[in-house]
N, C-alpha and C. Protein backbone atom coordinates (compact mmCIF):
# COMPACT_ATOMS: atom_id res chain seq x y z
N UNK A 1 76.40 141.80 -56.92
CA UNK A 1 76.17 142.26 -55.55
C UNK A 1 75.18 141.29 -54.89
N UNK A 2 75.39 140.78 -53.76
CA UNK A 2 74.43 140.02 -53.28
C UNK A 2 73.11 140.50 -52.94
N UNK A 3 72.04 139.35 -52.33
CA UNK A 3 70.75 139.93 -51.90
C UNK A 3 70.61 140.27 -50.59
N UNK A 4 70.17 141.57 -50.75
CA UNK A 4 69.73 142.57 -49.28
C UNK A 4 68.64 141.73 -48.26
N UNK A 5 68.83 141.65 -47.42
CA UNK A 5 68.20 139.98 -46.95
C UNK A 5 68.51 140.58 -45.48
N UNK A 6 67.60 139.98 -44.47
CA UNK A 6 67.38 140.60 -43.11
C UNK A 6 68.28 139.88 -42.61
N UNK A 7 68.17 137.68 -43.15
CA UNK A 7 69.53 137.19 -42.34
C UNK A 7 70.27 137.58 -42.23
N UNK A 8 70.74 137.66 -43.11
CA UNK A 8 72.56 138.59 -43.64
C UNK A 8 72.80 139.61 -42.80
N UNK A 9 71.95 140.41 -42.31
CA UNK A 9 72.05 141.26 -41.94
C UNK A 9 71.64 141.32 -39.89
N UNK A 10 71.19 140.15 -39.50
CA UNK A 10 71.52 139.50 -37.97
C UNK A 10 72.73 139.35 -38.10
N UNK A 11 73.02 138.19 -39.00
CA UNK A 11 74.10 137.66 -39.00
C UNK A 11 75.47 138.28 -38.59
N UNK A 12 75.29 139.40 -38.99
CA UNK A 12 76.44 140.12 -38.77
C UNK A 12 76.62 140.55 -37.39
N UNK A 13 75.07 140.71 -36.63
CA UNK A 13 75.76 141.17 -35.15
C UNK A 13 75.50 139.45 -34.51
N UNK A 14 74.96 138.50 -34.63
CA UNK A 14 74.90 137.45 -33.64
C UNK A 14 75.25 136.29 -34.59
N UNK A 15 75.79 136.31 -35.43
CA UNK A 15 75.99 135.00 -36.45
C UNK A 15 77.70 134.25 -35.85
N UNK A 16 77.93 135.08 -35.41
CA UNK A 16 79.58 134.17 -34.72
C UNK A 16 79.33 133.29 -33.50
N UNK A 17 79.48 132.52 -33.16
CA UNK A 17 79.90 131.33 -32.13
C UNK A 17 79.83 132.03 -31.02
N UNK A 18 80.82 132.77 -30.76
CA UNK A 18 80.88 133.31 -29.08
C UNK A 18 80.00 134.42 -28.96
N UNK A 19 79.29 134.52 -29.75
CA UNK A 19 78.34 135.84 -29.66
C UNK A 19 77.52 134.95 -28.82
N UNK A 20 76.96 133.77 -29.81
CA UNK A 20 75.54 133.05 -29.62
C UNK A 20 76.13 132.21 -28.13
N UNK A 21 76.94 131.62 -27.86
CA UNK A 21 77.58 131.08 -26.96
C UNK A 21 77.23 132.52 -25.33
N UNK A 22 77.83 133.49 -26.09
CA UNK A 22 77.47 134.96 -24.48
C UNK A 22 76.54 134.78 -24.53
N UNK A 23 75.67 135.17 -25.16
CA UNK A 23 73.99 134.97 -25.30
C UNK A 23 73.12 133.77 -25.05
N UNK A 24 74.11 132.80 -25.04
CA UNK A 24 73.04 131.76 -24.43
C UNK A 24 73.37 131.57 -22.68
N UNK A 25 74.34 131.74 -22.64
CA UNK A 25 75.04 131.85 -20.42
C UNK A 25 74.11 132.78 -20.15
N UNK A 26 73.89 134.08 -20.96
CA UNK A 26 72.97 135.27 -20.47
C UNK A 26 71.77 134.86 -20.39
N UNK A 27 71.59 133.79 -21.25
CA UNK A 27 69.78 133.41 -20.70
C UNK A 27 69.85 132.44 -19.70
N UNK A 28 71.05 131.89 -19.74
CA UNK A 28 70.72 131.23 -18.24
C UNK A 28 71.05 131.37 -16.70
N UNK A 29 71.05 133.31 -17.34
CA UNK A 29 71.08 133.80 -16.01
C UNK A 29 72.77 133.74 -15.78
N UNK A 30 73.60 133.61 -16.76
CA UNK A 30 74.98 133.85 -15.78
C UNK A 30 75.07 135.12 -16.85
N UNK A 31 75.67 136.39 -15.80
CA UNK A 31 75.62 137.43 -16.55
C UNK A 31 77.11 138.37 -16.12
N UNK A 32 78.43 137.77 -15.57
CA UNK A 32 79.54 138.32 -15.29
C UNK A 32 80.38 137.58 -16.10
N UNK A 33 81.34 138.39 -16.91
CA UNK A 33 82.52 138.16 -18.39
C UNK A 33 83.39 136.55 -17.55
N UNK A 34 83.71 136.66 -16.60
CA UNK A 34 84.67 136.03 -16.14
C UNK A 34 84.07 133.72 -16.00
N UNK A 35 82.42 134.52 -15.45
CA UNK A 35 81.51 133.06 -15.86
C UNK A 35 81.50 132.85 -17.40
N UNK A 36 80.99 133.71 -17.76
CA UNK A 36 80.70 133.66 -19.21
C UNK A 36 82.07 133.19 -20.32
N UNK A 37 82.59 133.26 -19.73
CA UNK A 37 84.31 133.12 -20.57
C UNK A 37 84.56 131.43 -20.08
N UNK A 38 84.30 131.16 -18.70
CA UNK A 38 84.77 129.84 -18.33
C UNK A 38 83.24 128.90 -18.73
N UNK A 39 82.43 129.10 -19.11
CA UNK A 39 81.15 128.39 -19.67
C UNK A 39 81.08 127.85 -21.35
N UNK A 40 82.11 129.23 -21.69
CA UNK A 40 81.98 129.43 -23.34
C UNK A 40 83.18 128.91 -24.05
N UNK A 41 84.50 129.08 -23.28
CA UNK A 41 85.40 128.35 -23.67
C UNK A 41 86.32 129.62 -24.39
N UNK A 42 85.42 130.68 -24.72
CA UNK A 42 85.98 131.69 -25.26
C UNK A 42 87.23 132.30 -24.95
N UNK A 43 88.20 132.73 -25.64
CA UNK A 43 89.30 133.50 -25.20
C UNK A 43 88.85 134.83 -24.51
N UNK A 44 89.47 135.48 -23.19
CA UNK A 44 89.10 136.94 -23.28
C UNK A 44 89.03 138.02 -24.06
N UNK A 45 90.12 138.16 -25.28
CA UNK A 45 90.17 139.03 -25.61
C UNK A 45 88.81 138.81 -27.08
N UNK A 46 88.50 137.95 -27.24
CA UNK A 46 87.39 137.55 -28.45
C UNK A 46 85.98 137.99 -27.50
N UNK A 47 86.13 137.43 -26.43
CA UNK A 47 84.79 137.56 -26.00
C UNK A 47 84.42 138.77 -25.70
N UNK A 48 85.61 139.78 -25.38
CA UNK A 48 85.24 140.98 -25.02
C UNK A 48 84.80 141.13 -26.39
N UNK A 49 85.74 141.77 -27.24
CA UNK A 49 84.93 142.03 -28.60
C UNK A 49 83.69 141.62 -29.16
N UNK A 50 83.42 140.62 -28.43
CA UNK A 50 82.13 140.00 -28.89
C UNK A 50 80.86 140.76 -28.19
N UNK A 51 81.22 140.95 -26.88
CA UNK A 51 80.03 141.94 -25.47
C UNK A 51 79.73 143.11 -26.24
N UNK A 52 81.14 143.53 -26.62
CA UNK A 52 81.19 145.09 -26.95
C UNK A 52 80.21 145.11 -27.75
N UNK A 53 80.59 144.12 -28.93
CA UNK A 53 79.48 144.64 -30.30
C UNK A 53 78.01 143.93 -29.58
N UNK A 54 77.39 143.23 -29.16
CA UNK A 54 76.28 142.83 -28.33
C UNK A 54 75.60 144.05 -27.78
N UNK A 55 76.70 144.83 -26.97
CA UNK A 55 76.50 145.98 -26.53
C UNK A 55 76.29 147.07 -27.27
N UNK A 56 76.83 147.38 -28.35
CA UNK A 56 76.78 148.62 -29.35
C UNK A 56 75.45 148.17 -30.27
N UNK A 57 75.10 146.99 -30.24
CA UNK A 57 74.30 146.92 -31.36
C UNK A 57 72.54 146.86 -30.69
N UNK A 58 72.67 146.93 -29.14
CA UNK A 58 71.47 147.17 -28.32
C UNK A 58 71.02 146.08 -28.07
N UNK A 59 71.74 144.97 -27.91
CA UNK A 59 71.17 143.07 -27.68
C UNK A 59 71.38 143.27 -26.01
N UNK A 60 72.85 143.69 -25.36
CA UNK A 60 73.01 143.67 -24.00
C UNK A 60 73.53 145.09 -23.63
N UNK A 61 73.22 145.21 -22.19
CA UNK A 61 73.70 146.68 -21.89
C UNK A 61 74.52 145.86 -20.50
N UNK A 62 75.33 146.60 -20.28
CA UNK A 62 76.55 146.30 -18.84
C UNK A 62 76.19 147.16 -18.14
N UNK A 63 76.26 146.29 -16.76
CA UNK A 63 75.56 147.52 -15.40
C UNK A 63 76.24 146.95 -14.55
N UNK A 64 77.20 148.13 -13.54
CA UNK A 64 78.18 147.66 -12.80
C UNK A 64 77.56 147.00 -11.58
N UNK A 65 78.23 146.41 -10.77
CA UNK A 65 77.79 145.57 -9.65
C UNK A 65 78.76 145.51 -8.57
N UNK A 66 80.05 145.92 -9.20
CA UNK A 66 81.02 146.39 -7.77
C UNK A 66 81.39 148.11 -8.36
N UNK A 67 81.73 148.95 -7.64
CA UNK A 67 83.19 149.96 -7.90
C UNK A 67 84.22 149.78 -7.69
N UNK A 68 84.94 149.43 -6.41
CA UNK A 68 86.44 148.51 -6.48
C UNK A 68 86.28 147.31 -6.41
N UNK A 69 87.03 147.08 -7.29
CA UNK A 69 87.76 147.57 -8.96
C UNK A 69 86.30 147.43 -9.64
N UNK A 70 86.19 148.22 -10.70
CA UNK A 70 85.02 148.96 -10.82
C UNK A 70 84.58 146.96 -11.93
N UNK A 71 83.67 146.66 -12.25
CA UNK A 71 83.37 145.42 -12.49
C UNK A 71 81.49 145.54 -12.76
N UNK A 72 81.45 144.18 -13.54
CA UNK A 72 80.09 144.87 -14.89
C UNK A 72 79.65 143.33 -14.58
N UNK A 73 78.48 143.33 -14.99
CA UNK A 73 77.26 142.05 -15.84
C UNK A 73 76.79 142.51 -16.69
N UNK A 74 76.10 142.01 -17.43
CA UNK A 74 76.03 141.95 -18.73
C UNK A 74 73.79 141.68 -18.27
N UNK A 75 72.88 142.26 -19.34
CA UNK A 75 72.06 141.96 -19.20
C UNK A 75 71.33 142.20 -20.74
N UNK A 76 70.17 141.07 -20.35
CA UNK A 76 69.49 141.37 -21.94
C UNK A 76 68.91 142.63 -22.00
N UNK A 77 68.66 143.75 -23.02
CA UNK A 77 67.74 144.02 -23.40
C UNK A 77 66.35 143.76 -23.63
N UNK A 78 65.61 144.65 -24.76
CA UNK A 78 64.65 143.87 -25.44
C UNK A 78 64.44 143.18 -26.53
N UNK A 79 66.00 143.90 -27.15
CA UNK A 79 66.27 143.41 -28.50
C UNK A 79 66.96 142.38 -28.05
N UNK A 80 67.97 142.28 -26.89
CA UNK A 80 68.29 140.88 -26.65
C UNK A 80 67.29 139.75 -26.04
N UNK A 81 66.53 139.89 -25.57
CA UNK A 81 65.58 139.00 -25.20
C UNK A 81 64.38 138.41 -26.16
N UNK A 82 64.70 139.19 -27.33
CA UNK A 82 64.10 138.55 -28.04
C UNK A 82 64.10 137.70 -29.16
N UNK A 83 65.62 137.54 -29.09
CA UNK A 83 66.41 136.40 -30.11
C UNK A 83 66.28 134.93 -28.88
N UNK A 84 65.55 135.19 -27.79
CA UNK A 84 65.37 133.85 -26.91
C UNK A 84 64.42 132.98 -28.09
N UNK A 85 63.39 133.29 -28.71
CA UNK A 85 62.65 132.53 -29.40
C UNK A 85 64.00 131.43 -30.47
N UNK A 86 64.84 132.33 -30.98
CA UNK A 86 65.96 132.25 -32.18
C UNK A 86 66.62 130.73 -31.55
N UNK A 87 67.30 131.11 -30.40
CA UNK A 87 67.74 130.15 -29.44
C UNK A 87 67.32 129.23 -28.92
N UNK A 88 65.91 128.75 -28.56
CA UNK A 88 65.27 127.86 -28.55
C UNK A 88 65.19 126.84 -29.23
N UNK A 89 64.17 127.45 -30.46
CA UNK A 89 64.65 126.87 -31.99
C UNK A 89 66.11 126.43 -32.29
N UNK A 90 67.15 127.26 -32.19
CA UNK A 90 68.34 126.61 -33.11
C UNK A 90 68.96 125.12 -31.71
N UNK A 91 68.30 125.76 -30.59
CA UNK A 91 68.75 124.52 -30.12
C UNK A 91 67.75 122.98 -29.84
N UNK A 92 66.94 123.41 -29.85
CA UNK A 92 65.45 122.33 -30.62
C UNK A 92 66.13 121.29 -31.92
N UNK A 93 66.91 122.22 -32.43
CA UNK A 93 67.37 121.57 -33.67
C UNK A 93 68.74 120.66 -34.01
N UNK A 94 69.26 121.71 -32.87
CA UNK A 94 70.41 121.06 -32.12
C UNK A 94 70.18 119.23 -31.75
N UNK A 95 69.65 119.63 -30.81
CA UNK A 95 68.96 118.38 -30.18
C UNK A 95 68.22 117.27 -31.32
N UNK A 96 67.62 118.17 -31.70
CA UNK A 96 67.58 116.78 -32.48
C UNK A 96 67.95 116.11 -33.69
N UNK A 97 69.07 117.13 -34.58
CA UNK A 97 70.12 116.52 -35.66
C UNK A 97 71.15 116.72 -35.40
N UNK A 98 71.48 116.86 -34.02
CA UNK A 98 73.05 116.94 -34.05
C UNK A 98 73.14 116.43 -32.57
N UNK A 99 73.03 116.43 -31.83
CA UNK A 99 73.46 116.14 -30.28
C UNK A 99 73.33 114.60 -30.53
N UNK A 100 74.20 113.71 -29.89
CA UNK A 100 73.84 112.64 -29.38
C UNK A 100 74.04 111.97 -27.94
N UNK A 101 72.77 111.26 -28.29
CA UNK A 101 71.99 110.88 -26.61
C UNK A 101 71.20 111.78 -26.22
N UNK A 102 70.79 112.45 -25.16
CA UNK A 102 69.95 113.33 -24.43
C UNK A 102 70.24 114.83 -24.53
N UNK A 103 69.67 115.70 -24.74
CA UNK A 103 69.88 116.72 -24.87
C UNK A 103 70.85 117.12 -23.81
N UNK A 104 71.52 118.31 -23.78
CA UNK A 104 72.35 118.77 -22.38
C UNK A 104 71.28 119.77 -21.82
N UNK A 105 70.72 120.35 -22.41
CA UNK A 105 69.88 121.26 -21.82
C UNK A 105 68.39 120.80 -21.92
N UNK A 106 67.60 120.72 -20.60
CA UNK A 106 66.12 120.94 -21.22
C UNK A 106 65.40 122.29 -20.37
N UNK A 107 64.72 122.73 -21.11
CA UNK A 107 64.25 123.53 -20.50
C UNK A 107 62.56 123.21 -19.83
N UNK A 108 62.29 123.82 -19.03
CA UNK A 108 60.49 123.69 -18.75
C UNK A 108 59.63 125.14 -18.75
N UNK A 109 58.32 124.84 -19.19
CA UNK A 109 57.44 125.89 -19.12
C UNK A 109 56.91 125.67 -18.09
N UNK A 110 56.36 127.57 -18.00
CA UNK A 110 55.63 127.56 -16.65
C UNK A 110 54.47 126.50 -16.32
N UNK A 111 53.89 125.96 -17.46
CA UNK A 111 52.77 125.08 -17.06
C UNK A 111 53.22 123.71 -16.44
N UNK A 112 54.63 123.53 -16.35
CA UNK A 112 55.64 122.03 -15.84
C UNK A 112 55.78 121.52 -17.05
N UNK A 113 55.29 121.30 -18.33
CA UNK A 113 55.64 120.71 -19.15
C UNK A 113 56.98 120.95 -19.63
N UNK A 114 57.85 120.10 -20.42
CA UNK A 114 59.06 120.55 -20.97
C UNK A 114 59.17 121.01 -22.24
N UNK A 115 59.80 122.14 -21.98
CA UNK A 115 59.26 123.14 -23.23
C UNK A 115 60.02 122.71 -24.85
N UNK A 116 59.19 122.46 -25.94
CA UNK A 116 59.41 122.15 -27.38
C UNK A 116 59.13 123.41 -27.69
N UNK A 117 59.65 124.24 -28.76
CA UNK A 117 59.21 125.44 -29.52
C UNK A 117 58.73 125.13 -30.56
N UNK A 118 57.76 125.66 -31.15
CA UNK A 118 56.61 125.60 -32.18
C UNK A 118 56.67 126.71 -32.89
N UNK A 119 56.76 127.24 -33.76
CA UNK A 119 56.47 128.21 -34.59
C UNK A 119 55.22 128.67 -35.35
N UNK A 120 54.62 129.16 -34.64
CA UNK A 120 52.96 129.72 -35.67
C UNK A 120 52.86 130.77 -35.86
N UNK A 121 51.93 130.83 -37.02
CA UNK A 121 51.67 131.75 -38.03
C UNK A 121 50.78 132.71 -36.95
N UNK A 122 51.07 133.91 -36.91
CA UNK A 122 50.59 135.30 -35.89
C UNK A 122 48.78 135.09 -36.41
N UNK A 123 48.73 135.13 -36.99
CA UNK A 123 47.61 135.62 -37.83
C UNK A 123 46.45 134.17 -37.28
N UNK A 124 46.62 132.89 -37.86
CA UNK A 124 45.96 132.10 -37.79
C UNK A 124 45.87 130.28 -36.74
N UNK A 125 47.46 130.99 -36.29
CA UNK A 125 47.87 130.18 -35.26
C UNK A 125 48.45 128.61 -35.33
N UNK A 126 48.54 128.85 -36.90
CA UNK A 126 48.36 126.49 -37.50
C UNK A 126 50.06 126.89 -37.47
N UNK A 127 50.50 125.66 -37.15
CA UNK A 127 52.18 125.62 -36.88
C UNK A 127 52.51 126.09 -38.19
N UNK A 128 54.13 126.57 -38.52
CA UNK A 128 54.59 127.23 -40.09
C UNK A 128 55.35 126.08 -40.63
N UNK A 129 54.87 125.48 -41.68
CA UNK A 129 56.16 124.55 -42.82
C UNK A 129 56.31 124.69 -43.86
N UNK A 130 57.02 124.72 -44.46
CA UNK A 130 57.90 125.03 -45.44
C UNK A 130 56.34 125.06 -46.45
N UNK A 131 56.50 123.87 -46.57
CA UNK A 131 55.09 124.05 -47.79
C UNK A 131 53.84 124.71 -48.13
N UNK A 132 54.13 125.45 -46.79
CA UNK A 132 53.04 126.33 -46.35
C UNK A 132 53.57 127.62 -46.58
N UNK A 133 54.22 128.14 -47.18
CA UNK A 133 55.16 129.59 -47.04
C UNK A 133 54.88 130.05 -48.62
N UNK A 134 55.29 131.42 -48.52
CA UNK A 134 54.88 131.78 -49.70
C UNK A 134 55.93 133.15 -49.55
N UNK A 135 57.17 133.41 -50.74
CA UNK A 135 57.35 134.82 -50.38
C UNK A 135 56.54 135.83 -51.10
N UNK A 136 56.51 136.68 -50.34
CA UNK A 136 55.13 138.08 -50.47
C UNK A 136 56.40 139.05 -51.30
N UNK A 137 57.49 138.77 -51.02
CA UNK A 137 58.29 139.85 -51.34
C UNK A 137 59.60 139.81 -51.63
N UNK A 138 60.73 139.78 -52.41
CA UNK A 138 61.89 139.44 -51.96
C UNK A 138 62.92 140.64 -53.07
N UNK A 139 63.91 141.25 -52.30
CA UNK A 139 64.50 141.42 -53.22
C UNK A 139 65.78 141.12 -53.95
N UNK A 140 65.74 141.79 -54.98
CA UNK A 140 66.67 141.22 -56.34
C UNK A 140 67.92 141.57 -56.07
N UNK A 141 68.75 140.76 -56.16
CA UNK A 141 70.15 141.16 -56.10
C UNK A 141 71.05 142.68 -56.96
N UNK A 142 71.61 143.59 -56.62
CA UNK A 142 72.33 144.84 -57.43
C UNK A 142 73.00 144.65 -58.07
C-alpha cells in the first residue's frame, strides 16, 4: 500500500494540467469558462470537469454574472488563493529549467520590484534548502 502523504493527496484535486492551467487564467483575473477554455487550450467538456471538481473540492466557487441565458465566473476562494504561493514557485521553476529565452510571464510586487518567490522558514525567516530540512515525521507505508 503506498505512503499516506499530503502530496498525493493535492494531487488528486490540482495535480492535472487543466486544473493548474484554470487556476492559473483565474489568477490572472480571467474568470469566464469560455476565456478560460480559449487561454488553456482545453477541450470543453475536460475543462468543465475540471471547474466542477475545483468547485466541489472548495478551490473556486461560480457566481453568476448574467440570467439570460443564465452564465457563471469562476472565482478563487481561500483555499483557492492559496495555492497562488504553489504557482509562483512551480512557475519560478518553470522559468528557469524549462522555458527558453524570457519568461512569458513576469509578474511585479507591490514595492515595483519584479517578483522572485522565496520560501522561508515561518519560524526563523532564513530561506528553506534541502540541506536544511529535517523530517519531524513521516509515515510508513500499509
Amino acid at each position: 500500500m503506498p505512503r499516506e502523504c499530503s502530496i498525493a493527496n493535492a494531487l488528486e484535486i490540482v495535480g492535472e494540467r487543466w486544473s493548474l492551467l484554470a487556476l492559473r487564467e483565474i489568477f490572472l483575473g480571467v474568470r469566464r469558462f469560455d476565456q478560460i477554455a480559449r487561454n488553456t487550450g482545453a477541450s470543453r467538456d475536460i475543462l468543465t470537469a475540471r471547474l466542477r471538481k475545483l468547485e466541489e473540492y472548495g478551490l473556486l466557487e461560480r457566481r453568476p454574472y448574467e440570467t439570460r441565458p443564465p452564465r457563471y465566473e469562476y472565482v478563487l476562494t481561500e483555499s483557492g488563493r492559496a495555492l497562488n504561493e504553489v504557482l509562483l514557485t512551480l512557475m519560478s521553476w518553470g522559468d528557469r529549467y524549462v522555458t527558453r529565452g524570457e519568461p512569458p510571464t513576469v509578474w511585479g510586487h507591490a514595492c515595483g520590484a519584479e517578483l522572485e518567490p522565496v520560501m522561508v522558514c515561518a519560524s526563523c525567516r532564513e530561506p528553506v534548502r534541502i540541506e536544511d530540512m529535517a523530517a519531524l515525521r513521516v509515515s510508513e507505508p500499509q
